[in-house]
PDB file of N, CA and C in Angstrom:
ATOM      1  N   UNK A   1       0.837  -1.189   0.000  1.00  0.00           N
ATOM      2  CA  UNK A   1       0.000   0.000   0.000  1.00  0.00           C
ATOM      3  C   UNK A   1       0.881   1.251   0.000  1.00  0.00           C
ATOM      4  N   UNK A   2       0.995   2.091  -0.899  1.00  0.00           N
ATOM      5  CA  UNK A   2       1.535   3.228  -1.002  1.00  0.00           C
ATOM      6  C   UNK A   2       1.080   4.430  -0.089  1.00  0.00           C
ATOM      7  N   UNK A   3       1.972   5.276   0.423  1.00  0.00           N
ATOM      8  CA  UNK A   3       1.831   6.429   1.250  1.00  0.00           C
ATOM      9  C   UNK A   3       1.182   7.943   0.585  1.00  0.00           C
ATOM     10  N   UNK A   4       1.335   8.343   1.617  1.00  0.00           N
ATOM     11  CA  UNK A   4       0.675   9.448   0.669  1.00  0.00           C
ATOM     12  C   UNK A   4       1.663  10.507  -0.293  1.00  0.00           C
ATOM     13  N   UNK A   5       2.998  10.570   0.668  1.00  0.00           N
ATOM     14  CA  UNK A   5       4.238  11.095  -0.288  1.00  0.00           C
ATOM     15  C   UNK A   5       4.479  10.170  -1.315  1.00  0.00           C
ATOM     16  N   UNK A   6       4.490   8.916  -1.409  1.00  0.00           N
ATOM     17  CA  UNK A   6       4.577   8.004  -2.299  1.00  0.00           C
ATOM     18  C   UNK A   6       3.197   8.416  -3.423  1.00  0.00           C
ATOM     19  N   UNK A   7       2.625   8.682  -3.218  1.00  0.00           N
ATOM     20  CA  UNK A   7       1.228   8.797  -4.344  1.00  0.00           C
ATOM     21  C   UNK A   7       1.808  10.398  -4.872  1.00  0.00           C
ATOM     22  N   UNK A   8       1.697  10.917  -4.054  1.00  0.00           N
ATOM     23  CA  UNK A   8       2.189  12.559  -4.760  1.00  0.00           C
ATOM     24  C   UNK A   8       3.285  12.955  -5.372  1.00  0.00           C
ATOM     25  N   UNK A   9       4.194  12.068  -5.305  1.00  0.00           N
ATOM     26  CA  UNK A   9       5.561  11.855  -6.063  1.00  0.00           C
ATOM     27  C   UNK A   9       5.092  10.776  -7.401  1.00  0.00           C
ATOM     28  N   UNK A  10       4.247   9.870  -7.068  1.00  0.00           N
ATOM     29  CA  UNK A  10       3.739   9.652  -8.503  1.00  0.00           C
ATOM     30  C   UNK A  10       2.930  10.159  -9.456  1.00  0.00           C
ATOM     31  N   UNK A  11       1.704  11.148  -8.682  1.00  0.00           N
ATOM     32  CA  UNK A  11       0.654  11.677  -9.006  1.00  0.00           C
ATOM     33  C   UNK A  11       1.369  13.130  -9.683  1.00  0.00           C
ATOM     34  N   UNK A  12       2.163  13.876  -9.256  1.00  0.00           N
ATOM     35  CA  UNK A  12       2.528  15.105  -9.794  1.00  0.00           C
ATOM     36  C   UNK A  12       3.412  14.982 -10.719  1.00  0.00           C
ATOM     37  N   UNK A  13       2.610  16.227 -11.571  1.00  0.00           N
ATOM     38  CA  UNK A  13       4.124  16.349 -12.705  1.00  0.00           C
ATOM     39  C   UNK A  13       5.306  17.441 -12.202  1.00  0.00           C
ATOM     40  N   UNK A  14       6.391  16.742 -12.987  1.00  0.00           N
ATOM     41  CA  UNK A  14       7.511  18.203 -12.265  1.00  0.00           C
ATOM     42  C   UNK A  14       7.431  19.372 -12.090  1.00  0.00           C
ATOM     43  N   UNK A  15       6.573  20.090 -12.960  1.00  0.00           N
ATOM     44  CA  UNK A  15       6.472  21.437 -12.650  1.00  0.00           C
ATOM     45  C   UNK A  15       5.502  21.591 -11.783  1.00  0.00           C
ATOM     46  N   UNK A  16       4.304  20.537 -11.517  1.00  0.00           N
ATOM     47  CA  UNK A  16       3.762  20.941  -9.933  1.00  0.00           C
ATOM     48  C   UNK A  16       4.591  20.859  -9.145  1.00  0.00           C
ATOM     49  N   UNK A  17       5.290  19.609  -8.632  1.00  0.00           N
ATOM     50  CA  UNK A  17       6.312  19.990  -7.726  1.00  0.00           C
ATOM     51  C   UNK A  17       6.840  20.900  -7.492  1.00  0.00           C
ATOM     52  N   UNK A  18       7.761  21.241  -9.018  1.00  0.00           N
ATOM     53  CA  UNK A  18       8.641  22.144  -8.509  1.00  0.00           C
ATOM     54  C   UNK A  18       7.782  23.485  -8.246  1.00  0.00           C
ATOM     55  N   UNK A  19       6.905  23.757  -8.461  1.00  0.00           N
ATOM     56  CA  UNK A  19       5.634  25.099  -8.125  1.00  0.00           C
ATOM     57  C   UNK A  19       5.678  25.137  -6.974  1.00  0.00           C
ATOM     58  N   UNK A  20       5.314  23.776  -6.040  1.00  0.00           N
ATOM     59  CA  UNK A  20       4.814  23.556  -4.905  1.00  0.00           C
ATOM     60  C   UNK A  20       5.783  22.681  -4.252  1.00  0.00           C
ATOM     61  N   UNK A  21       6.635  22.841  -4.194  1.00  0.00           N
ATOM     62  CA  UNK A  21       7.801  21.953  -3.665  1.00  0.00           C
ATOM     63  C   UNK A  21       7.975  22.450  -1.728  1.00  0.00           C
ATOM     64  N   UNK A  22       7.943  23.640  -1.711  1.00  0.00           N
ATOM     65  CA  UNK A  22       8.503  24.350  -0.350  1.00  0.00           C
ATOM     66  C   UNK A  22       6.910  23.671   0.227  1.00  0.00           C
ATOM     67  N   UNK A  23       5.933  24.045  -0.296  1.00  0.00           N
ATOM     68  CA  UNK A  23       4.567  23.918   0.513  1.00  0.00           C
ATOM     69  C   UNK A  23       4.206  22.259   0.737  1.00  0.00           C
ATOM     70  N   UNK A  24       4.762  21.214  -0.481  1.00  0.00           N
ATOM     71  CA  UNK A  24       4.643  20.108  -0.298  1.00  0.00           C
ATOM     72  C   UNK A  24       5.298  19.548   1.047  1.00  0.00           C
ATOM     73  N   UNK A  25       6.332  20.219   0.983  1.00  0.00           N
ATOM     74  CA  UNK A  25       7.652  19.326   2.005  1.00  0.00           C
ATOM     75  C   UNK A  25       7.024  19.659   3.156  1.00  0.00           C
ATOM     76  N   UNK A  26       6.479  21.117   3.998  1.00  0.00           N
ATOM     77  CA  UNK A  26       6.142  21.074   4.696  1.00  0.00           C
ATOM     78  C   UNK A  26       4.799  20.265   4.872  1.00  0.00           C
ATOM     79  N   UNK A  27       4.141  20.400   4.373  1.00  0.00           N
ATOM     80  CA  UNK A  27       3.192  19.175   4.073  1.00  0.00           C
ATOM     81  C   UNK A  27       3.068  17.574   4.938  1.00  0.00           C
ATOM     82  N   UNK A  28       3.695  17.033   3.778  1.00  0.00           N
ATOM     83  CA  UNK A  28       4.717  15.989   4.101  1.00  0.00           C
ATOM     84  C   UNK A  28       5.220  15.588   5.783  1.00  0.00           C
ATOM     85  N   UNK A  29       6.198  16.473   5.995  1.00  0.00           N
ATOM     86  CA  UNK A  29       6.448  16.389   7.772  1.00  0.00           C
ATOM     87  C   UNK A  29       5.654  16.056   8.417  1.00  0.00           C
ATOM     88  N   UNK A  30       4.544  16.695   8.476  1.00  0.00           N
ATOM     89  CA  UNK A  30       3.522  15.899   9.735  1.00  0.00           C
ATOM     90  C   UNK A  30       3.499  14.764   9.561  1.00  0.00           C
ATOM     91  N   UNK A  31       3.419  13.745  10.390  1.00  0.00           N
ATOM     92  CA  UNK A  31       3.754  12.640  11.109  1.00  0.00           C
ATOM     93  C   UNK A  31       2.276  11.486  10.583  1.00  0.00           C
ATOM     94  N   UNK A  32       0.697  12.565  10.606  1.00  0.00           N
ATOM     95  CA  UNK A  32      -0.406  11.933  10.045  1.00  0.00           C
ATOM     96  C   UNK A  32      -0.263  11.382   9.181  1.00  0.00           C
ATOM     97  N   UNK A  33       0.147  12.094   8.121  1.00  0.00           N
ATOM     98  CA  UNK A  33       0.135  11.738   6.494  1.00  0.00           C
ATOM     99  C   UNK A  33       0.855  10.553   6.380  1.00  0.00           C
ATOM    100  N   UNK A  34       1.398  10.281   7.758  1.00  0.00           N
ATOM    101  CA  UNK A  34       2.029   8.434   7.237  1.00  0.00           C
ATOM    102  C   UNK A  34       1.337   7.309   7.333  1.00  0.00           C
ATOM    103  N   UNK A  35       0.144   8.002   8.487  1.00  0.00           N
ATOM    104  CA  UNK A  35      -0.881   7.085   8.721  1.00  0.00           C
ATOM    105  C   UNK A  35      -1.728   7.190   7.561  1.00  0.00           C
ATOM    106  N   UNK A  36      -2.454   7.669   6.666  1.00  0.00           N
ATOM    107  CA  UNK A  36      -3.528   7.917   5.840  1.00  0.00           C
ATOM    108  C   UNK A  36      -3.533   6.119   5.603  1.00  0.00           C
ATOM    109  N   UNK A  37      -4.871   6.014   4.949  1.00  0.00           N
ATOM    110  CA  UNK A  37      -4.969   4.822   4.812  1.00  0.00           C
ATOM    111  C   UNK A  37      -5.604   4.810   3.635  1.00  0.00           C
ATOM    112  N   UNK A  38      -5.676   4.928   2.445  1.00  0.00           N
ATOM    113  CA  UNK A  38      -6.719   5.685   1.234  1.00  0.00           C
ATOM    114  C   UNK A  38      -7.477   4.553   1.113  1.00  0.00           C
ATOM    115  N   UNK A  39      -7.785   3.492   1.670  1.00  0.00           N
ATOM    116  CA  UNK A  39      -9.007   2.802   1.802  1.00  0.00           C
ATOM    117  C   UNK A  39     -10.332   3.531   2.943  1.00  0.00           C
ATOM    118  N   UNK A  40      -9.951   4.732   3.485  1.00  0.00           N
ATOM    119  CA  UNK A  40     -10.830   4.483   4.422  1.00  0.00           C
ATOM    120  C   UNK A  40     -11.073   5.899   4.030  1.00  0.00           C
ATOM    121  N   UNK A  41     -11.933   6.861   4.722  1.00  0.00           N
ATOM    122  CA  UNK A  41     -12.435   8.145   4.308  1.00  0.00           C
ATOM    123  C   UNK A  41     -11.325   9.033   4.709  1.00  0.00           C
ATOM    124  N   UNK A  42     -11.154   9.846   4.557  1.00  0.00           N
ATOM    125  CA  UNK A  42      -9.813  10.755   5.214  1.00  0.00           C
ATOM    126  C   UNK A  42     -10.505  11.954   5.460  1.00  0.00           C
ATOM    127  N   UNK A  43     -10.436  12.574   6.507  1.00  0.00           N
ATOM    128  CA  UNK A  43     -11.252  13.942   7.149  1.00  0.00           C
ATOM    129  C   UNK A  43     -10.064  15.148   7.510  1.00  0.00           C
ATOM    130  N   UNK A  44     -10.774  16.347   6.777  1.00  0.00           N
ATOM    131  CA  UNK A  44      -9.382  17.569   6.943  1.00  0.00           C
ATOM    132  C   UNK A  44      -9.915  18.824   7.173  1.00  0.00           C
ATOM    133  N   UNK A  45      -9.242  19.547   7.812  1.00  0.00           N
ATOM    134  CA  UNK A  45     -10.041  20.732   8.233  1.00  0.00           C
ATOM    135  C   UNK A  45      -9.044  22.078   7.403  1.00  0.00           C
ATOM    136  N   UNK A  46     -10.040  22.922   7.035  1.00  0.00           N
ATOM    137  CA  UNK A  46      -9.579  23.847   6.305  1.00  0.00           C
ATOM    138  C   UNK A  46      -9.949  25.301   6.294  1.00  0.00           C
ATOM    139  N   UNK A  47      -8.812  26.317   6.815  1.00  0.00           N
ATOM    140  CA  UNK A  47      -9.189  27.653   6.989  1.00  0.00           C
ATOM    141  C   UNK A  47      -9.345  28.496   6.235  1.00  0.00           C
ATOM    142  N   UNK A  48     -10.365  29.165   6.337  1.00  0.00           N
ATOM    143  CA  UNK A  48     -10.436  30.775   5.055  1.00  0.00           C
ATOM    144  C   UNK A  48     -10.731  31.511   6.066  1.00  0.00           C
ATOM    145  N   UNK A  49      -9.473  32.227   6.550  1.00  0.00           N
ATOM    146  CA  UNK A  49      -9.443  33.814   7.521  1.00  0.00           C
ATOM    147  C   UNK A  49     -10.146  34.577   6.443  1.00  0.00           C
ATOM    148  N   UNK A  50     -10.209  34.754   5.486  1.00  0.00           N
ATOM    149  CA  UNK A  50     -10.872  35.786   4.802  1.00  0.00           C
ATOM    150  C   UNK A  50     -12.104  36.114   5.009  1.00  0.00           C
ATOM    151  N   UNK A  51     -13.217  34.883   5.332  1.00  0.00           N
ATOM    152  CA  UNK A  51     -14.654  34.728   5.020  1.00  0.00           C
ATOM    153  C   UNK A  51     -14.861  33.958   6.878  1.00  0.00           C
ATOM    154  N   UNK A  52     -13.828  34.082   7.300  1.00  0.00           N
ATOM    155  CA  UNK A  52     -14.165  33.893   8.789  1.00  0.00           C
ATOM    156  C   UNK A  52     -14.682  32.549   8.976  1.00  0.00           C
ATOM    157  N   UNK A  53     -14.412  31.103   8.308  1.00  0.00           N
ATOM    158  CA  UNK A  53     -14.962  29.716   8.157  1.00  0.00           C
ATOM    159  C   UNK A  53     -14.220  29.019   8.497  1.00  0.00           C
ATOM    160  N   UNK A  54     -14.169  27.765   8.526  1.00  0.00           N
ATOM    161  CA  UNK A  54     -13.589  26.386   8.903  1.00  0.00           C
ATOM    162  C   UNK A  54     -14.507  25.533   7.872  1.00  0.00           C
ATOM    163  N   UNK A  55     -13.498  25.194   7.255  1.00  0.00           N
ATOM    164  CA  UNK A  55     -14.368  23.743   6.235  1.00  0.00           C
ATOM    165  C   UNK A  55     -13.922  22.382   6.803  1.00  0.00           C
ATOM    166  N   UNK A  56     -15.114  21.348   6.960  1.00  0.00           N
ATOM    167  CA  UNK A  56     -14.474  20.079   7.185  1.00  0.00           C
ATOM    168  C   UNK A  56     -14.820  18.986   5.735  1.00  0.00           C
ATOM    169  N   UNK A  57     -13.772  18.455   5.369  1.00  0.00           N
ATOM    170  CA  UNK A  57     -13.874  17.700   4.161  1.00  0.00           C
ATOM    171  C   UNK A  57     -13.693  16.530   4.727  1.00  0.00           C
ATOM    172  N   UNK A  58     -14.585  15.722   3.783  1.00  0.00           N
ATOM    173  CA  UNK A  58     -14.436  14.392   3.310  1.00  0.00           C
ATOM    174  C   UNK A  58     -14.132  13.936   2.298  1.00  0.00           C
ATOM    175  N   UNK A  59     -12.758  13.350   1.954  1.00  0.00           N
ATOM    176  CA  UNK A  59     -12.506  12.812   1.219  1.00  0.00           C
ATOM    177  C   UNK A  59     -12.191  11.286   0.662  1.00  0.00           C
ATOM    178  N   UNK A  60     -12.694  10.805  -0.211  1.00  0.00           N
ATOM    179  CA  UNK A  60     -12.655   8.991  -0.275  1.00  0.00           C
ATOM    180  C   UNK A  60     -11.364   8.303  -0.988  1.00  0.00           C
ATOM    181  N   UNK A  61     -10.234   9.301  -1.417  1.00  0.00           N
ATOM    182  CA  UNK A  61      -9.240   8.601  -1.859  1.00  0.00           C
ATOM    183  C   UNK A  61      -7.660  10.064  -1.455  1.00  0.00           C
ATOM    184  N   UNK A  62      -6.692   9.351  -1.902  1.00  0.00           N
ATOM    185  CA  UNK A  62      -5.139  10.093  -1.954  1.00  0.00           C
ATOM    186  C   UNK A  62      -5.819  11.185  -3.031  1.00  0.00           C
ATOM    187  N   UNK A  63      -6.359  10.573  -3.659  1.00  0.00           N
ATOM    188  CA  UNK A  63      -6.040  11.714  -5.366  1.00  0.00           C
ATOM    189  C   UNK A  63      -7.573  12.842  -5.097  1.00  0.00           C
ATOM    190  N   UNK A  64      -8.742  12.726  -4.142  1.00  0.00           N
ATOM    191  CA  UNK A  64      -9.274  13.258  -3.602  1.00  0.00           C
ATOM    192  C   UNK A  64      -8.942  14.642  -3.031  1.00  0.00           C
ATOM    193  N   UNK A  65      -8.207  14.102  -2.056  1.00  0.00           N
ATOM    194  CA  UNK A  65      -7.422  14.643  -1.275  1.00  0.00           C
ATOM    195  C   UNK A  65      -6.339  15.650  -1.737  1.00  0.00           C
ATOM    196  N   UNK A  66      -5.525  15.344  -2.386  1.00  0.00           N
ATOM    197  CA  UNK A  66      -4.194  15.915  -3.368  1.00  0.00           C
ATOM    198  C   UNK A  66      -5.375  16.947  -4.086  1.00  0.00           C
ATOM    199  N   UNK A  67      -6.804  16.391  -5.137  1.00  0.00           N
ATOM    200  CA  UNK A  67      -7.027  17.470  -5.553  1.00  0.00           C
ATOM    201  C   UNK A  67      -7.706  18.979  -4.982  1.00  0.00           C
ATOM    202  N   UNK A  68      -7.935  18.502  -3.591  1.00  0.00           N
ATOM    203  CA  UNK A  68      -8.255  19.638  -2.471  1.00  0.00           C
ATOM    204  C   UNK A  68      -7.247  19.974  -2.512  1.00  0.00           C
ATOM    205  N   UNK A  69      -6.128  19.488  -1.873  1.00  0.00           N
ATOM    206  CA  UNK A  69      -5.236  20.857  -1.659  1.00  0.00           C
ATOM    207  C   UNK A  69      -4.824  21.550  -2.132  1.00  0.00           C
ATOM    208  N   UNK A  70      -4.422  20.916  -4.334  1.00  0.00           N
ATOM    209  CA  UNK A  70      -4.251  21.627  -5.428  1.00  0.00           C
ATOM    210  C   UNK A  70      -5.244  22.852  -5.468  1.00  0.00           C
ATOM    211  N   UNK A  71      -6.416  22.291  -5.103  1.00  0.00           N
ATOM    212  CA  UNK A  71      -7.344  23.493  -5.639  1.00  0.00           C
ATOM    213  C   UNK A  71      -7.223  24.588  -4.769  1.00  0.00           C
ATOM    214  N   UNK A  72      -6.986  24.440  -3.009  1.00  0.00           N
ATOM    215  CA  UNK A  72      -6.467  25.457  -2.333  1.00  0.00           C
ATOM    216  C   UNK A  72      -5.242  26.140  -2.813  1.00  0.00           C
ATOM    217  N   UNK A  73      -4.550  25.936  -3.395  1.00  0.00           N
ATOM    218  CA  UNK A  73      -3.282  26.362  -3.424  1.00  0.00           C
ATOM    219  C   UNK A  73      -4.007  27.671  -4.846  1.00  0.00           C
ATOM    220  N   UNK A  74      -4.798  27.346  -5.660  1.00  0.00           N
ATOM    221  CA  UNK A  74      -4.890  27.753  -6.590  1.00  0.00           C
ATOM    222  C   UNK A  74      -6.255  29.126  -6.524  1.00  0.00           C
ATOM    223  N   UNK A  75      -7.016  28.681  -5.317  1.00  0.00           N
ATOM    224  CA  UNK A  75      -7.891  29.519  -5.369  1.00  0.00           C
ATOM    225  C   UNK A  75      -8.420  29.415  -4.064  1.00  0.00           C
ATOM    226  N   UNK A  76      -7.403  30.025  -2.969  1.00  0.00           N
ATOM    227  CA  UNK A  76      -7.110  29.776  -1.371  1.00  0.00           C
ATOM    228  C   UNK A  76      -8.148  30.047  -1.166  1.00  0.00           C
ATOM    229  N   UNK A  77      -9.103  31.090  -1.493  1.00  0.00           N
ATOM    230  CA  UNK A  77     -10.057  32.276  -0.833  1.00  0.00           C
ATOM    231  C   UNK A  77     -11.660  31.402  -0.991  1.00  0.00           C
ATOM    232  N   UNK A  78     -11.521  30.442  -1.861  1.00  0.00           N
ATOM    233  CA  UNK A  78     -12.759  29.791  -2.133  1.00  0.00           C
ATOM    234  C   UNK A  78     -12.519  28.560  -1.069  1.00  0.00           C
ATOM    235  N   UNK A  79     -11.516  27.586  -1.516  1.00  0.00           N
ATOM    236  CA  UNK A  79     -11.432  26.765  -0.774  1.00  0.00           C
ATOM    237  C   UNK A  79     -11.005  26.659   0.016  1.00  0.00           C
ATOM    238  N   UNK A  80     -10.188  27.463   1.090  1.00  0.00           N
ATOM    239  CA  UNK A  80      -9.564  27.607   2.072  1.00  0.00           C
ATOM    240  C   UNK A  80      -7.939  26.931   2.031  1.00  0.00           C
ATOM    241  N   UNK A  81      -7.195  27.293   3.246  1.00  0.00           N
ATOM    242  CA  UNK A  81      -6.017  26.506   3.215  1.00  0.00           C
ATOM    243  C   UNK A  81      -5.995  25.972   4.455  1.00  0.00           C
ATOM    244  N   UNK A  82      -5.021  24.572   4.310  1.00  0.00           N
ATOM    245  CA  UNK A  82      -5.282  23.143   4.468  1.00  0.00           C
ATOM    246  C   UNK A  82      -4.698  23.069   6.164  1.00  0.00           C
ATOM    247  N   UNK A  83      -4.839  22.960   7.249  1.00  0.00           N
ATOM    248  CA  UNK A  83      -4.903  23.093   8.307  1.00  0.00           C
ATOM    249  C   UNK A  83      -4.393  21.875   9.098  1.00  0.00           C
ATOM    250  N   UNK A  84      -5.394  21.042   9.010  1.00  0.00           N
ATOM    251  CA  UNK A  84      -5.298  19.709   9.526  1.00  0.00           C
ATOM    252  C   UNK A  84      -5.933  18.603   9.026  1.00  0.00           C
ATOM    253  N   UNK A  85      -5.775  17.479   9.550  1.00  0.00           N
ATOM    254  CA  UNK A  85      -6.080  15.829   9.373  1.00  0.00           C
ATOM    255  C   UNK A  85      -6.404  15.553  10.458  1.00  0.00           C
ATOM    256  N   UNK A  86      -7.643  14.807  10.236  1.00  0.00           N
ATOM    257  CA  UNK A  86      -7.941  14.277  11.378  1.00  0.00           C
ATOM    258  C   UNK A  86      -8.642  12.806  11.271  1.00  0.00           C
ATOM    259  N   UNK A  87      -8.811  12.427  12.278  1.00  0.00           N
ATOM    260  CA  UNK A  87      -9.302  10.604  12.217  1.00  0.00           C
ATOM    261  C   UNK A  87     -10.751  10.558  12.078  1.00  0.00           C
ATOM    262  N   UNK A  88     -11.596  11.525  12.152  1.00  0.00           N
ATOM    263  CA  UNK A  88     -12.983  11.290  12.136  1.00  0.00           C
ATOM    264  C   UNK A  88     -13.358  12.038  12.121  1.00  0.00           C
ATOM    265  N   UNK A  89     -14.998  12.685  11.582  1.00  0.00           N
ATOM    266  CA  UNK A  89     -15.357  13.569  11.972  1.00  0.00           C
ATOM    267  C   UNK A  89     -15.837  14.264  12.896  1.00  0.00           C
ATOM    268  N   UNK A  90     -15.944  13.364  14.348  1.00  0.00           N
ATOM    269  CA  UNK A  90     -16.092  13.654  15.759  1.00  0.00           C
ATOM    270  C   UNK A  90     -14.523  14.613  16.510  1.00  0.00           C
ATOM    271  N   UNK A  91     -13.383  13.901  15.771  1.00  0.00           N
ATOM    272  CA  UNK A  91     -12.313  14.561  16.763  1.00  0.00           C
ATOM    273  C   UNK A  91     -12.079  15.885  15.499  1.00  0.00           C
ATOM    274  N   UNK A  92     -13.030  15.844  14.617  1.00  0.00           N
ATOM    275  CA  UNK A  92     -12.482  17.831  13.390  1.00  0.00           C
ATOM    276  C   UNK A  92     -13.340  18.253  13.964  1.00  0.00           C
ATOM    277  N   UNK A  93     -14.747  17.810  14.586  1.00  0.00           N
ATOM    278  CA  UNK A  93     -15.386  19.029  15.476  1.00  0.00           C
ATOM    279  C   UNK A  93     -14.928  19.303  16.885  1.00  0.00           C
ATOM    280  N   UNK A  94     -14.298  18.527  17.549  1.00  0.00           N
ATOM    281  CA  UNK A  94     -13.751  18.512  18.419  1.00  0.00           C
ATOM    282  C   UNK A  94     -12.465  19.855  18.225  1.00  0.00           C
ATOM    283  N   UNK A  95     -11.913  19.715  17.536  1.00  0.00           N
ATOM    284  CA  UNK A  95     -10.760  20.641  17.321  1.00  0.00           C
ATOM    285  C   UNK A  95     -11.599  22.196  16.909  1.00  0.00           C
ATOM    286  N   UNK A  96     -12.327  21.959  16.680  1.00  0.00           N
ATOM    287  CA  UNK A  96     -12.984  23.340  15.483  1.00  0.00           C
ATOM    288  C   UNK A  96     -13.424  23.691  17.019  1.00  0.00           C
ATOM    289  N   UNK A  97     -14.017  23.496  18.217  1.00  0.00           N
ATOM    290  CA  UNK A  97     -14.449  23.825  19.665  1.00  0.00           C
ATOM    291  C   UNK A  97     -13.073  24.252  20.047  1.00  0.00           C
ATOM    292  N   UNK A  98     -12.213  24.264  19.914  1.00  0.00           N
ATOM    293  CA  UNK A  98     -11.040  24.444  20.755  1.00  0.00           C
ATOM    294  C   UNK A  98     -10.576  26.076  19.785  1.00  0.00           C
ATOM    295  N   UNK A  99      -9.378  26.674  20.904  1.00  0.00           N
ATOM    296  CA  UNK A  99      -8.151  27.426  20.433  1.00  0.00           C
ATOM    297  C   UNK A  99      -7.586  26.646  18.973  1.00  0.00           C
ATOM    298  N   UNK A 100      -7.429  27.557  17.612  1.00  0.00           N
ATOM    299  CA  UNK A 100      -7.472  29.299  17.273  1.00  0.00           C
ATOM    300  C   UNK A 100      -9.103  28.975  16.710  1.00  0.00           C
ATOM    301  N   UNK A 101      -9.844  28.112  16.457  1.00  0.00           N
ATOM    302  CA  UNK A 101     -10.516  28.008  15.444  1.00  0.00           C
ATOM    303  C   UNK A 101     -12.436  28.637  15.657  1.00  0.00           C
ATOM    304  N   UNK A 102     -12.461  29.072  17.374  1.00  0.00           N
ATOM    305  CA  UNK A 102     -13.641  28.784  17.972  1.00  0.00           C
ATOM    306  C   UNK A 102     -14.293  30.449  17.151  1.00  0.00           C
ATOM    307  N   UNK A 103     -13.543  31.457  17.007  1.00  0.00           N
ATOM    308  CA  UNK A 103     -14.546  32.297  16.452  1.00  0.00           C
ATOM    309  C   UNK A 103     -14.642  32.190  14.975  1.00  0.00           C
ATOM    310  N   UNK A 104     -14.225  31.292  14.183  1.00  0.00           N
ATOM    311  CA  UNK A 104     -14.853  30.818  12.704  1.00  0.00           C
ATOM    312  C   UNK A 104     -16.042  29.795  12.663  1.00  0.00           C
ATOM    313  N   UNK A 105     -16.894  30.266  11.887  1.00  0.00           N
ATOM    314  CA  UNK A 105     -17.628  29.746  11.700  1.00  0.00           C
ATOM    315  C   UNK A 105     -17.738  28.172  11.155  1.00  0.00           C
ATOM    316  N   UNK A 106     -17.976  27.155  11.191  1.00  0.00           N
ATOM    317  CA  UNK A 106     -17.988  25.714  10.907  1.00  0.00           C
ATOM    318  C   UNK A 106     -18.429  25.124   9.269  1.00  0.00           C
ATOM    319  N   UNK A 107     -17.998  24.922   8.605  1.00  0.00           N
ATOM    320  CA  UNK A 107     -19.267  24.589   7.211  1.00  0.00           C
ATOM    321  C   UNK A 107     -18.490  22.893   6.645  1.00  0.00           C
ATOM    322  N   UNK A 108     -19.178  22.342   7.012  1.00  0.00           N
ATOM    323  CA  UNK A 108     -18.836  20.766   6.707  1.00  0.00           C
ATOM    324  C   UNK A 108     -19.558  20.583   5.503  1.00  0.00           C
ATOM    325  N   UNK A 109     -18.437  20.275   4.706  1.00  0.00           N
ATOM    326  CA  UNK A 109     -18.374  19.967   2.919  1.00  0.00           C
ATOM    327  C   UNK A 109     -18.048  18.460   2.674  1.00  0.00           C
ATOM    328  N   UNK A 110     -18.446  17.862   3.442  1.00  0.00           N
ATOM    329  CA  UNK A 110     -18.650  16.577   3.405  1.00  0.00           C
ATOM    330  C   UNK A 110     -19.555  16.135   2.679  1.00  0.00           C
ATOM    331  N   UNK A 111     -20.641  16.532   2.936  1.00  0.00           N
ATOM    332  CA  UNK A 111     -21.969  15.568   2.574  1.00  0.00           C
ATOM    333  C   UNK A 111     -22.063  15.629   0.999  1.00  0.00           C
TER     334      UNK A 111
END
């Protein structure tokens, strides 16, 4: 079963990378993204300071996923930028109740 740096090193072409290389790597580092399991749903929380929101996504695969964050990268203000991972959608509302996230508003883009 391939990882998720393993899928995005296959999934991208060089000039995404190299576009997004500094933002990938940090990416990457967190420790979650080793767990992903792209059999199972993957849940991510996502900020737009602009419009004062918190998005929670559901996504059903790696390439799901990869194309959220592409599309943040490309049009931050709509889709927000990419925050966190989380294991369910009980512990992304859980976090969205807590410090920095409690005066944005919630909008789960799941369904």
């Amino acid at each position: 079963m391939k990882n998720f740096s393993e899928f995005i090193n296959e999934a991208l072409d060089e000039s995404k990378k190299k576009k997004y290389q500094k933002e990938l790597d940090e990416l990457l580092k967190q420790d979650h993204f080793k767990d992903l399991d792209p059999n199972k749903e993957i849940w991510s929380l996502w900020r737009n300071l602009k419009k004062k929101e918190m998005y929670l996504y559901k996504t059903e695969s790696y390439e799901a996923l990869l194309q959220l964050w592409l599309n943040s990268k490309e049009d931050p203000n709509e889709n927000g930028r990419y925050c966190s991972f989380q294991a369910s959608k009980n512990s992304a509302y859980s976090v969205c109740d807590g410090k920095p996230f409690k005066n944005l508003k919630l909008i789960d883009k799941s369904e």
